[in-house]
C-alpha atoms as a PDB file:
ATOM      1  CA  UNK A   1       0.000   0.000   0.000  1.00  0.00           C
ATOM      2  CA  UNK A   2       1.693   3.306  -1.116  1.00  0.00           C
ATOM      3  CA  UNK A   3       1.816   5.767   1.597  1.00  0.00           C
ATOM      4  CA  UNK A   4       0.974   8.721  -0.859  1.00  0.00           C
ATOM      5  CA  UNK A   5      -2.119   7.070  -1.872  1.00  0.00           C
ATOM      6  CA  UNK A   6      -3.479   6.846   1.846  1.00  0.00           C
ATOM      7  CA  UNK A   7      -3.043  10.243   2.164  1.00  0.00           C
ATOM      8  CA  UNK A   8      -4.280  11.764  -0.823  1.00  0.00           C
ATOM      9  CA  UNK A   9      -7.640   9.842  -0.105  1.00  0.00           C
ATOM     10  CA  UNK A  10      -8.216  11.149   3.352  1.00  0.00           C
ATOM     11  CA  UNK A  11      -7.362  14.275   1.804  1.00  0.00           C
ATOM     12  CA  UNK A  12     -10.115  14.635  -1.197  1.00  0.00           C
ATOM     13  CA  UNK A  13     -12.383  13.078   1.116  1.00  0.00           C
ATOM     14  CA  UNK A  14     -12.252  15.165   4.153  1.00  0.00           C
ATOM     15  CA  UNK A  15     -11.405  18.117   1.807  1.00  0.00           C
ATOM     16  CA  UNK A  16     -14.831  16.913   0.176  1.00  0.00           C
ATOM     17  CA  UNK A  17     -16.664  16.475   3.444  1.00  0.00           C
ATOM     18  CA  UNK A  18     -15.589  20.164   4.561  1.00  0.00           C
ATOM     19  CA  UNK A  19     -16.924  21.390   1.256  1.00  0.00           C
ATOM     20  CA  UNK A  20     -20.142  20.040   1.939  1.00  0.00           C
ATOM     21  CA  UNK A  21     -20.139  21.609   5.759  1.00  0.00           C
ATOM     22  CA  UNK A  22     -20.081  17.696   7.132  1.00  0.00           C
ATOM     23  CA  UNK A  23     -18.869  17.812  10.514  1.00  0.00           C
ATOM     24  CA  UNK A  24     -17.998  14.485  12.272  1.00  0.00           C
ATOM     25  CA  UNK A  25     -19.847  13.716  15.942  1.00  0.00           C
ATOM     26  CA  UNK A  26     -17.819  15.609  18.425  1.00  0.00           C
ATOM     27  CA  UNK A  27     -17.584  12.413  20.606  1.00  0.00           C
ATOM     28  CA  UNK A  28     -16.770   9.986  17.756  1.00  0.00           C
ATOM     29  CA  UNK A  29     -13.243   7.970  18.011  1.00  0.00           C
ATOM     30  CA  UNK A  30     -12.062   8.554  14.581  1.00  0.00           C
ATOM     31  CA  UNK A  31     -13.567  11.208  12.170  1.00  0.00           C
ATOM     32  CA  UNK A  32     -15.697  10.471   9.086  1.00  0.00           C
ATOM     33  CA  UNK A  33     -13.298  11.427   6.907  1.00  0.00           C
ATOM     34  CA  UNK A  34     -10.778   8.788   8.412  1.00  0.00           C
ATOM     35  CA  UNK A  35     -13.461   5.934   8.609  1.00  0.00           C
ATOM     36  CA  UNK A  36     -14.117   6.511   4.772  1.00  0.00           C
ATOM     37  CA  UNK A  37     -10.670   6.266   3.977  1.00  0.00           C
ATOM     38  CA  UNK A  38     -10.441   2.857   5.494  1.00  0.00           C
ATOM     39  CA  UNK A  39     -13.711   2.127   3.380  1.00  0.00           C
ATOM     40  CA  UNK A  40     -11.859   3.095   0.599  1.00  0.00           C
ATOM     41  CA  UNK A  41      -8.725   0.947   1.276  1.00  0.00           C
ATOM     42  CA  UNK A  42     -11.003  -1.791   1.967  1.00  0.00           C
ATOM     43  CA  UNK A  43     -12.305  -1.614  -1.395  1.00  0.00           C
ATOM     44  CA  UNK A  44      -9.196  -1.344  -3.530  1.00  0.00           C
ATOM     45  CA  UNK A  45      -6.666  -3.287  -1.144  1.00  0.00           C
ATOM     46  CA  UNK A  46      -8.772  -6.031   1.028  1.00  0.00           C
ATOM     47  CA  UNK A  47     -11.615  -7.172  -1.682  1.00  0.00           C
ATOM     48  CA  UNK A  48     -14.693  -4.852   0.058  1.00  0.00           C
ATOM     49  CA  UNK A  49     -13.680  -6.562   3.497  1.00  0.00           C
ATOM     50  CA  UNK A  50     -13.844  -3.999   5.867  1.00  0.00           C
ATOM     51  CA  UNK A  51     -13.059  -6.226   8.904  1.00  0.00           C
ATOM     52  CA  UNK A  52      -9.725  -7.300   7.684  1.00  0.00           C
ATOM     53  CA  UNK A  53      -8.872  -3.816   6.518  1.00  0.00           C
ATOM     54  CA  UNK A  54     -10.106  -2.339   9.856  1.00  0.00           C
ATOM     55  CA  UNK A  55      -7.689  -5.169  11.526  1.00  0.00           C
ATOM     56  CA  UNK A  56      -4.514  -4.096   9.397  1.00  0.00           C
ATOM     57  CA  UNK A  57      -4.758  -0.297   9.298  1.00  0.00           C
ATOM     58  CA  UNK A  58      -6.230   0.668  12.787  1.00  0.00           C
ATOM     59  CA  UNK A  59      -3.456   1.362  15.310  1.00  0.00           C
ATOM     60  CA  UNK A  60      -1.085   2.349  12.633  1.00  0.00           C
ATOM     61  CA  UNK A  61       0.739   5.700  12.122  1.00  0.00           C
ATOM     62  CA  UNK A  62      -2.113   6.775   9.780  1.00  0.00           C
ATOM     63  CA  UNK A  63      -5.249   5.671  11.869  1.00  0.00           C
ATOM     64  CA  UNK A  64      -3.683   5.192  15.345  1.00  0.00           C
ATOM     65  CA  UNK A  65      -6.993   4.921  17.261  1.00  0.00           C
ATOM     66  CA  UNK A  66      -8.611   1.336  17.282  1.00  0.00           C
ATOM     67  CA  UNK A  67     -12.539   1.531  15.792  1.00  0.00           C
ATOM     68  CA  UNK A  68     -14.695  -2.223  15.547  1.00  0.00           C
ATOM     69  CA  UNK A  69     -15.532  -2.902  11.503  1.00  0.00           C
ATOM     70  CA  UNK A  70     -19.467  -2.237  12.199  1.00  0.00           C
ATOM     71  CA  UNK A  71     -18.889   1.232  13.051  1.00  0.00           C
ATOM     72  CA  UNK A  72     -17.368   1.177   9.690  1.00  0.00           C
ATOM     73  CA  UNK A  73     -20.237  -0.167   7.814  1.00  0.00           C
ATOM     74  CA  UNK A  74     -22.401   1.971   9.767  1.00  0.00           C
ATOM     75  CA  UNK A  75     -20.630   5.162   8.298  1.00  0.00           C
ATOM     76  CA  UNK A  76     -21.064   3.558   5.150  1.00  0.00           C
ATOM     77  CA  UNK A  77     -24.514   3.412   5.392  1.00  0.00           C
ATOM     78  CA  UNK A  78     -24.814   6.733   6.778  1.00  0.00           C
ATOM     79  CA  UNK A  79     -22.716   8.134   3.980  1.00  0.00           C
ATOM     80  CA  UNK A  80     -24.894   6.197   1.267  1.00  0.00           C
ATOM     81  CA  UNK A  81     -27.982   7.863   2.452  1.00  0.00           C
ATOM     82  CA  UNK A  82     -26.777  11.016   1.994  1.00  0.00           C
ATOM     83  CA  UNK A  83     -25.424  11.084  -1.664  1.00  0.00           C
END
């Protein structure tokens, strides 16, 4: 996984969420910006599986706080809805 590529996704995402005056819940663990990201890297880099992709990324340098792969799919959802 390229390093570049992580981080130009978080940034045309949250970039795109800040466009669109999305703010993330003040008491959530990881923004929405960051749990689309890993939705992201689940699609091109763990076949759609968000639990394994959740398992390999969280706690690293780029998404150092731990999150459980249904909050994932619940921002997912969430997201979906409002497109």
């Amino acid at each position: 996984m390229d390093d570049a590529l992580i981080v130009t996704i978080y940034v045309v995402i949250d970039d795109t969420m800040k466009a669109l005056e999305h703010r993330s819940h003040c008491l959530s663990s990881l923004s929405d910006a960051e749990i689309l990201t890993i939705a992201v890297l689940a699609a091109r880099y763990y076949g759609n599986h968000h639990a394994r992709a959740v398992g390999q990324l969280t706690g690293t340098a780029y998404f150092p706080r731990v999150i459980s792969p249904s909050r994932v799919y619940g921002k997912i959802k969430q997201a979906h809805a409002h497109i």
